[in-house]
C-alpha atoms as a PDB file:
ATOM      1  CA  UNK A   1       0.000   0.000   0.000  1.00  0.00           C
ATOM      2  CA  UNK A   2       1.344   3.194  -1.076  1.00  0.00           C
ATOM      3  CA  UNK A   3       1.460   6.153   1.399  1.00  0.00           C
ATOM      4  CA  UNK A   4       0.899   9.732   1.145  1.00  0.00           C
ATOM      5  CA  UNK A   5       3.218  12.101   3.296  1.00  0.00           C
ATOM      6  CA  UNK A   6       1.640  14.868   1.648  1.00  0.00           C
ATOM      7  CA  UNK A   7      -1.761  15.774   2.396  1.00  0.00           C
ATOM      8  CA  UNK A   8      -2.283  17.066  -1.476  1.00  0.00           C
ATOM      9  CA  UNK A   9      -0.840  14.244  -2.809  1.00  0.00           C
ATOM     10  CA  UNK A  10      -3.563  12.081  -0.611  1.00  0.00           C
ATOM     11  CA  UNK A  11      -6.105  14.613  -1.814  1.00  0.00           C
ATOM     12  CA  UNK A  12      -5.092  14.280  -5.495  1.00  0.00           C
ATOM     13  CA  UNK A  13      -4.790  10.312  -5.257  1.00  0.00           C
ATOM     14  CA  UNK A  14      -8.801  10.220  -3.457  1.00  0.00           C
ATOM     15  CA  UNK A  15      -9.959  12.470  -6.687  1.00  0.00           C
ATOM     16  CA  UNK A  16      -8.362  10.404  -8.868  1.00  0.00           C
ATOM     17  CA  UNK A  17      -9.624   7.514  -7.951  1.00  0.00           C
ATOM     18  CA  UNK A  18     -12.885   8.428  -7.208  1.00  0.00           C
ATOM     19  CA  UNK A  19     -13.162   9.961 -10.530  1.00  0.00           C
ATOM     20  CA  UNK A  20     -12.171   6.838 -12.443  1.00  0.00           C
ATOM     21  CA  UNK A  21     -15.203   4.647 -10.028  1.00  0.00           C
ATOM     22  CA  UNK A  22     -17.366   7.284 -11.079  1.00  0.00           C
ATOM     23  CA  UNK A  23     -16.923   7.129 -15.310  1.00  0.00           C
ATOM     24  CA  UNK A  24     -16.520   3.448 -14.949  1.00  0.00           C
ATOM     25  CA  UNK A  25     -19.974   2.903 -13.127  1.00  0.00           C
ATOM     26  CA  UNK A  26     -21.626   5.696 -15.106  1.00  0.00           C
ATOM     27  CA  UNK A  27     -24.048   4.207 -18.019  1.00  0.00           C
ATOM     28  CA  UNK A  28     -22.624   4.251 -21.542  1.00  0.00           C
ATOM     29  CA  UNK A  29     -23.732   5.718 -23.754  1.00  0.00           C
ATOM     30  CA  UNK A  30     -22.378   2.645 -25.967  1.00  0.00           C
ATOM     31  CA  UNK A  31     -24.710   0.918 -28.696  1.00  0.00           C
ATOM     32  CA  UNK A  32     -23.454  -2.823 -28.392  1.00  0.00           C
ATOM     33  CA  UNK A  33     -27.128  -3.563 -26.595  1.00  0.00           C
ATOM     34  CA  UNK A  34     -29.446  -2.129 -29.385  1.00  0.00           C
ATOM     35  CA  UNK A  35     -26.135  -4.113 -31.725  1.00  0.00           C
ATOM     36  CA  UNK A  36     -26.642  -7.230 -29.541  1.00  0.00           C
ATOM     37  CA  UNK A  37     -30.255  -7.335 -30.097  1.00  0.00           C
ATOM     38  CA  UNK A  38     -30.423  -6.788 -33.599  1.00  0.00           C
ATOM     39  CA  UNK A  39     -27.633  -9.432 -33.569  1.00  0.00           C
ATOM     40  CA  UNK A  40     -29.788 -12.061 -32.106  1.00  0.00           C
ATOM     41  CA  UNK A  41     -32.893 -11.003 -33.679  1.00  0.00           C
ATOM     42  CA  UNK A  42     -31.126 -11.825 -37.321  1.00  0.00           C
ATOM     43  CA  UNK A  43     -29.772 -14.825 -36.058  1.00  0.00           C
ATOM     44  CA  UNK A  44     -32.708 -16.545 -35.081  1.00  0.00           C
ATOM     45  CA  UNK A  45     -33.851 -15.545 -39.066  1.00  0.00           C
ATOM     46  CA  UNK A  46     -31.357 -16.903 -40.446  1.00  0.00           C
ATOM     47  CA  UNK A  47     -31.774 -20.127 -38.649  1.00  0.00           C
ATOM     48  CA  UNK A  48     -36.069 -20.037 -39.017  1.00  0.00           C
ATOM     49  CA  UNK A  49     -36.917 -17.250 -41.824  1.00  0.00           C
ATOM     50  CA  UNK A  50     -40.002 -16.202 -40.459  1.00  0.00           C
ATOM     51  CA  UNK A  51     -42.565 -15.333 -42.643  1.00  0.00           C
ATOM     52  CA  UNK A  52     -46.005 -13.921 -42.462  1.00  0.00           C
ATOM     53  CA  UNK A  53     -47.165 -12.979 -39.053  1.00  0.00           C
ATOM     54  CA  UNK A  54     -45.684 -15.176 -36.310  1.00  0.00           C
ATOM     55  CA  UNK A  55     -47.400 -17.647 -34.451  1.00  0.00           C
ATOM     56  CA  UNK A  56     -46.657 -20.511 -32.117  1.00  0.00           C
ATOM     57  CA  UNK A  57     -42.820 -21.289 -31.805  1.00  0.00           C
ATOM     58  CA  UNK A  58     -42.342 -18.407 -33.962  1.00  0.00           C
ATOM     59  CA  UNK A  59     -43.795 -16.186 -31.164  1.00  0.00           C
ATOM     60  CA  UNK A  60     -42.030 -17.534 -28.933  1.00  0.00           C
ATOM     61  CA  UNK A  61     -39.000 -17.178 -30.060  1.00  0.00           C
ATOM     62  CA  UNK A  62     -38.653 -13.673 -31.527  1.00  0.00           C
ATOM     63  CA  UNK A  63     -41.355 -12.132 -29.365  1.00  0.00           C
ATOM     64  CA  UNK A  64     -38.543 -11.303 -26.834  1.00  0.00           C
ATOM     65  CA  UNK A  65     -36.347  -8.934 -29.308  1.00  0.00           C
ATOM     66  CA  UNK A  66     -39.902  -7.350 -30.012  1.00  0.00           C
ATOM     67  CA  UNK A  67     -41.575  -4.140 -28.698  1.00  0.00           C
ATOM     68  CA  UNK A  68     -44.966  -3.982 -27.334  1.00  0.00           C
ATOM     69  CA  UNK A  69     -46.217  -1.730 -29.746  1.00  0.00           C
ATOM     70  CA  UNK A  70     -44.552  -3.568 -32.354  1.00  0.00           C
ATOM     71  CA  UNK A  71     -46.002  -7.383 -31.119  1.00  0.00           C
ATOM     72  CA  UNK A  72     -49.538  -4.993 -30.841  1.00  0.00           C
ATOM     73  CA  UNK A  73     -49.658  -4.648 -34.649  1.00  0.00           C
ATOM     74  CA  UNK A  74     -49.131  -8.237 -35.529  1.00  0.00           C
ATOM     75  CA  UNK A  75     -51.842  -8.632 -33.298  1.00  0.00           C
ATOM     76  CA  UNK A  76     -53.846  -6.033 -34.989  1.00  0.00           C
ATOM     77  CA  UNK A  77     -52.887  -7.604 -38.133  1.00  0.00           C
ATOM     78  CA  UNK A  78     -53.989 -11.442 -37.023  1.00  0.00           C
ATOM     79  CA  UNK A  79     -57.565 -10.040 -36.068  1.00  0.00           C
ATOM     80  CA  UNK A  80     -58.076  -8.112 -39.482  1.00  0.00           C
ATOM     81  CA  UNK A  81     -56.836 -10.842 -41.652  1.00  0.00           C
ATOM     82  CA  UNK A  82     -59.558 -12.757 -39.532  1.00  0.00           C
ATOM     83  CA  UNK A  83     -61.585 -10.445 -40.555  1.00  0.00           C
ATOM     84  CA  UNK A  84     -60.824 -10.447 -43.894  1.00  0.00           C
ATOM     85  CA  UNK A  85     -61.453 -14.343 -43.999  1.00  0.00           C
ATOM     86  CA  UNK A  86     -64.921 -13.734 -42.409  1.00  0.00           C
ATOM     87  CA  UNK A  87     -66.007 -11.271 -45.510  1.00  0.00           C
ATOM     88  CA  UNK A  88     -64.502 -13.273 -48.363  1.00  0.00           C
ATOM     89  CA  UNK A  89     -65.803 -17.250 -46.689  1.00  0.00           C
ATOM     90  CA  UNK A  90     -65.896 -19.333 -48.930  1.00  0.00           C
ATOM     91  CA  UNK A  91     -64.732 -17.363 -52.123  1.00  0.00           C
ATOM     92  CA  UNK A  92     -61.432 -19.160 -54.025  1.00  0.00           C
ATOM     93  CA  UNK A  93     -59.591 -15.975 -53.553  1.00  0.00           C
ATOM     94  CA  UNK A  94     -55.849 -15.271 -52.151  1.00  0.00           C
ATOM     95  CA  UNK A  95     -55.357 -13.556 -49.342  1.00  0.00           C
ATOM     96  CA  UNK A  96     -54.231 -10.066 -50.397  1.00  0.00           C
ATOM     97  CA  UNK A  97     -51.546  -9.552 -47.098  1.00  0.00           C
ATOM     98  CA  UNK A  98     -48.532  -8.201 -48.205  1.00  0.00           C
ATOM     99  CA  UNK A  99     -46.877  -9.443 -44.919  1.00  0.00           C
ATOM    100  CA  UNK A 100     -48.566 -13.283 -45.836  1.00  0.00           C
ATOM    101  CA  UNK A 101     -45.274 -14.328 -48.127  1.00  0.00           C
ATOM    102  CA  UNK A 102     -42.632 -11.491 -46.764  1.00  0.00           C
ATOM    103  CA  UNK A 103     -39.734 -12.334 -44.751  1.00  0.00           C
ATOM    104  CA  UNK A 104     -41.288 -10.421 -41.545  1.00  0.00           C
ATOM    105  CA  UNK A 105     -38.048  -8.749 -40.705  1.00  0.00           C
ATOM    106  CA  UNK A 106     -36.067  -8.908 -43.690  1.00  0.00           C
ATOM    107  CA  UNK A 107     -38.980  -7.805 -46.786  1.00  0.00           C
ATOM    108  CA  UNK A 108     -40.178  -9.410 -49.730  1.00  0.00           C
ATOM    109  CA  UNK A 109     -39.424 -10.202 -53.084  1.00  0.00           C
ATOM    110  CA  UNK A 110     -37.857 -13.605 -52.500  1.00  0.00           C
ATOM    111  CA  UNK A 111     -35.762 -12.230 -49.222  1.00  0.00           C
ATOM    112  CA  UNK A 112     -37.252 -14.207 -47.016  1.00  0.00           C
ATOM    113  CA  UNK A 113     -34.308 -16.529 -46.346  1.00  0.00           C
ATOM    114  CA  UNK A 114     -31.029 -14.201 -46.202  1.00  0.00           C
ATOM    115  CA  UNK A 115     -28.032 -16.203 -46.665  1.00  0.00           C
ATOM    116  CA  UNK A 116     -25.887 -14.205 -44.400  1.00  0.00           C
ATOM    117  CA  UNK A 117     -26.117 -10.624 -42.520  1.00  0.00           C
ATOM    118  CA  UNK A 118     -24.015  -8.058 -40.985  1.00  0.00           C
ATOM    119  CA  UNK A 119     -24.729  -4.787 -39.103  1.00  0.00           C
ATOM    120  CA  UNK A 120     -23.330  -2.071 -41.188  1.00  0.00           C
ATOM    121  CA  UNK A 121     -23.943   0.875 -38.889  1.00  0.00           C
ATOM    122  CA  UNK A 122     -25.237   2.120 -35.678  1.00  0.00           C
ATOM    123  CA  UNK A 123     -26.975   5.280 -34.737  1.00  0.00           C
ATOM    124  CA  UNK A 124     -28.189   6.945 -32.006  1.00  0.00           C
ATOM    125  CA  UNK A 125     -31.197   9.272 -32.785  1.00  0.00           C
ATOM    126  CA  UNK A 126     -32.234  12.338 -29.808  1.00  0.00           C
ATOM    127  CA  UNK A 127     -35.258  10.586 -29.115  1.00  0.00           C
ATOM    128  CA  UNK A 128     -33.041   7.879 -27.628  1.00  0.00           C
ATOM    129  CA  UNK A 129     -33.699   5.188 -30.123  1.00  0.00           C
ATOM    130  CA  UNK A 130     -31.462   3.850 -32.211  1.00  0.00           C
ATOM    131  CA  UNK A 131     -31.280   3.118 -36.243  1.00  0.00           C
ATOM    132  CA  UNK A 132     -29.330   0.051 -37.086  1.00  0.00           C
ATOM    133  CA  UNK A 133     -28.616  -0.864 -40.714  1.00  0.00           C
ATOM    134  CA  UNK A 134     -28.402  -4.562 -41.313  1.00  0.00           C
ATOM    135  CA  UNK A 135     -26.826  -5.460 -44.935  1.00  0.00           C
ATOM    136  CA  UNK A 136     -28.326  -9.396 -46.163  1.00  0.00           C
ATOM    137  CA  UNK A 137     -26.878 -11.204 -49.204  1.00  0.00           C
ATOM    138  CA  UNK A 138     -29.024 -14.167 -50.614  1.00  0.00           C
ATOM    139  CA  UNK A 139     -27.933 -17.881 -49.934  1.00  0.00           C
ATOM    140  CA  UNK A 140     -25.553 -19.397 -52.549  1.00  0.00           C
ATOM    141  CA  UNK A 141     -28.098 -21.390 -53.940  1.00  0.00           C
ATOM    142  CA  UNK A 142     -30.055 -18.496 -54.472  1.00  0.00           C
ATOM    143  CA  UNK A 143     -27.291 -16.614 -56.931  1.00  0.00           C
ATOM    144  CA  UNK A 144     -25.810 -12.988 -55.861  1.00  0.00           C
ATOM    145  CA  UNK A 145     -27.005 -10.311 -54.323  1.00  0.00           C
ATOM    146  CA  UNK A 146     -27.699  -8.050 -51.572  1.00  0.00           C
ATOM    147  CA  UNK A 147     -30.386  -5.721 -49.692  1.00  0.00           C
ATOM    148  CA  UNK A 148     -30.725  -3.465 -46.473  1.00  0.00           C
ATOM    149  CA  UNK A 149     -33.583  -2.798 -43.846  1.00  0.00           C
ATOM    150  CA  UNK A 150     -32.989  -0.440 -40.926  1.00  0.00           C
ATOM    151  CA  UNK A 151     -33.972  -1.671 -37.385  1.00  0.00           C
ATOM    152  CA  UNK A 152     -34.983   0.808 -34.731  1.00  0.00           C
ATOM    153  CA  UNK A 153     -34.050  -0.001 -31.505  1.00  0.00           C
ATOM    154  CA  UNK A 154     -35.907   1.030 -28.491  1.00  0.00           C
ATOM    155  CA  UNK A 155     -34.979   0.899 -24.749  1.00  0.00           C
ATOM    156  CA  UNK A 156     -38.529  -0.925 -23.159  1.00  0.00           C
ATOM    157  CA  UNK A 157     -38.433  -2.454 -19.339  1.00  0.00           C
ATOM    158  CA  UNK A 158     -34.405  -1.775 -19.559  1.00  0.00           C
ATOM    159  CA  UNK A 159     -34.072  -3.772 -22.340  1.00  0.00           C
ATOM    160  CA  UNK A 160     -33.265  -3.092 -26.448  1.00  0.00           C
ATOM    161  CA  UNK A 161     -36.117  -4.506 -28.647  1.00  0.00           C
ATOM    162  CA  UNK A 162     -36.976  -3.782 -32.375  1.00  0.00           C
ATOM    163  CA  UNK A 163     -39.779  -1.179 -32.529  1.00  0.00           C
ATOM    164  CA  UNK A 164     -39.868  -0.910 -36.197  1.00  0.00           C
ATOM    165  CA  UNK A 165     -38.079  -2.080 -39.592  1.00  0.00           C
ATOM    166  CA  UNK A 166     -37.791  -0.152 -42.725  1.00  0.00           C
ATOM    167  CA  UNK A 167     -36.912  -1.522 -45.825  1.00  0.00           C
ATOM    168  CA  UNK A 168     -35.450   1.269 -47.847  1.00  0.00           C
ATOM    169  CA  UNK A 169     -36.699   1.912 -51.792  1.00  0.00           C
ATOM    170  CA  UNK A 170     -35.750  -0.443 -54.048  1.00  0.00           C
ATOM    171  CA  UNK A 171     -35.500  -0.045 -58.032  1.00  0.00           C
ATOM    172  CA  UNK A 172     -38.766  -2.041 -58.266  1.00  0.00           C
ATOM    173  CA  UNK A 173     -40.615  -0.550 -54.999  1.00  0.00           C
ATOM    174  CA  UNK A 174     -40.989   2.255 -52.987  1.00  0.00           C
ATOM    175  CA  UNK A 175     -39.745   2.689 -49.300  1.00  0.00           C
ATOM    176  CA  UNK A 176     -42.048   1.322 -46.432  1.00  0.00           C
ATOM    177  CA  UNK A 177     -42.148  -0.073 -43.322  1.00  0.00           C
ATOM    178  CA  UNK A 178     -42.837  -3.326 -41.394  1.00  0.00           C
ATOM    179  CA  UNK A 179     -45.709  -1.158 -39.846  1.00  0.00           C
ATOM    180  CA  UNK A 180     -47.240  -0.096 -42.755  1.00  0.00           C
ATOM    181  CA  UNK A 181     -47.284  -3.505 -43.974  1.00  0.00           C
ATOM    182  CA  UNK A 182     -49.002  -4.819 -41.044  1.00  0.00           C
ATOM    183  CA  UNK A 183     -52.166  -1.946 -41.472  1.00  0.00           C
ATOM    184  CA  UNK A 184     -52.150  -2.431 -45.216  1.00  0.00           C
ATOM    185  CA  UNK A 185     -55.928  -2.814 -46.560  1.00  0.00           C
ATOM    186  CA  UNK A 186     -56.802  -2.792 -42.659  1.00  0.00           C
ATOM    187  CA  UNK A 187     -58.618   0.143 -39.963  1.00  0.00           C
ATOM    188  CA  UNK A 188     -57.511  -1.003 -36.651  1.00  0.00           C
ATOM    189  CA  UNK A 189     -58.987  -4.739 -36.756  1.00  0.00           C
ATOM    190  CA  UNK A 190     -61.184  -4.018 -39.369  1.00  0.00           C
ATOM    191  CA  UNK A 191     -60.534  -5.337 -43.182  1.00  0.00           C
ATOM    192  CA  UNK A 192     -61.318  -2.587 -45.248  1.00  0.00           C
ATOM    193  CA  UNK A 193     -60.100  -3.354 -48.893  1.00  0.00           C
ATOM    194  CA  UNK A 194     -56.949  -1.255 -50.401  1.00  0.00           C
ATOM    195  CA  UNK A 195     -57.255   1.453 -53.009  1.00  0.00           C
END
């Protein structure tokens, strides 16, 4: 144990110290949590490619790197396409979901089942949220190629979840998001046809 003969040098060494316990302990403002979640979120696609709305194991398993909200609008979504199913009984119709066929977190047109993913950036918005950019190529099998959505992050019950996905414009399709998709052709739980 070092000692101080000098009562500024003790002074000095207590401040020191104590300033170094105090950054250390101090929250970060560091985005490896919304990184981690987005992380396991995309691993868990890669392993199960989730499409349409999720249901049993589905649920179960990606329901934890989801927000409330977010979860609330696939629940939204389940009633109207009930809904929808109640108008059109019996008719030998499709279902006109955009979100039946679409990867849920990684978009349609055939990107349901990403080949491999990596998070290309992180950042932190004023509102406390954060927008990560994930980058997807398709599977070998499925020839070249590569797409982007951007995750946002949201602290809930000091935790990071995914709040909302966008899938940025494409040559063949306009921007939109995984919330939009979920309301498409619906008011609240209510099928009302799209324009």
């Amino acid at each position: 144990m070092v000692q101080f003969r000098h009562p500024v040098l003790l002074l000095l060494a207590i401040v020191s110290t104590s300033g170094s316990k105090a950054h250390t302990s101090k929250p970060s403002a560091s985005v490896d949590g919304p990184e981690r979640t987005v992380k396991g979120l995309y691993g868990k696609v890669l392993v199960r490619a989730p499409s349409g709305l999720l249901d049993g194991a589905n649920r179960r398993i990606f329901a934890p790197y989801l927000s409330r909200s977010l979860l609330l609008k696939m629940g939204t979504a389940r009633i109207c396409a009930q809904d929808w199913f109640r108008q059109n009984r019996g008719q030998m119709i499709k279902a006109p979901f955009a979100w039946s066929e679409a990867g849920m977190f990684t978009g349609g047109n055939e990107r349901t089942y990403p080949g491999t993913f990596r998070i290309e950036s992180t950042q932190a918005e004023k509102d406390g949220s954060f927008h990560v950019t994930v980058s997807f190529t398709y599977r070998a099998s499925d020839g070249p190629g590569s797409w982007r959505v951007v995750d946002t992050v949201v602290r809930e019950d000091g935790r990071f979840v995914v709040d909302e996905v966008a899938f940025p414009s494409e040559r063949s399709e306009g921007a939109y998001t995984l919330s939009q998709t979920l309301s498409e052709g619906c008011k609240g739980p209510r099928w009302v046809g799209t324009q």
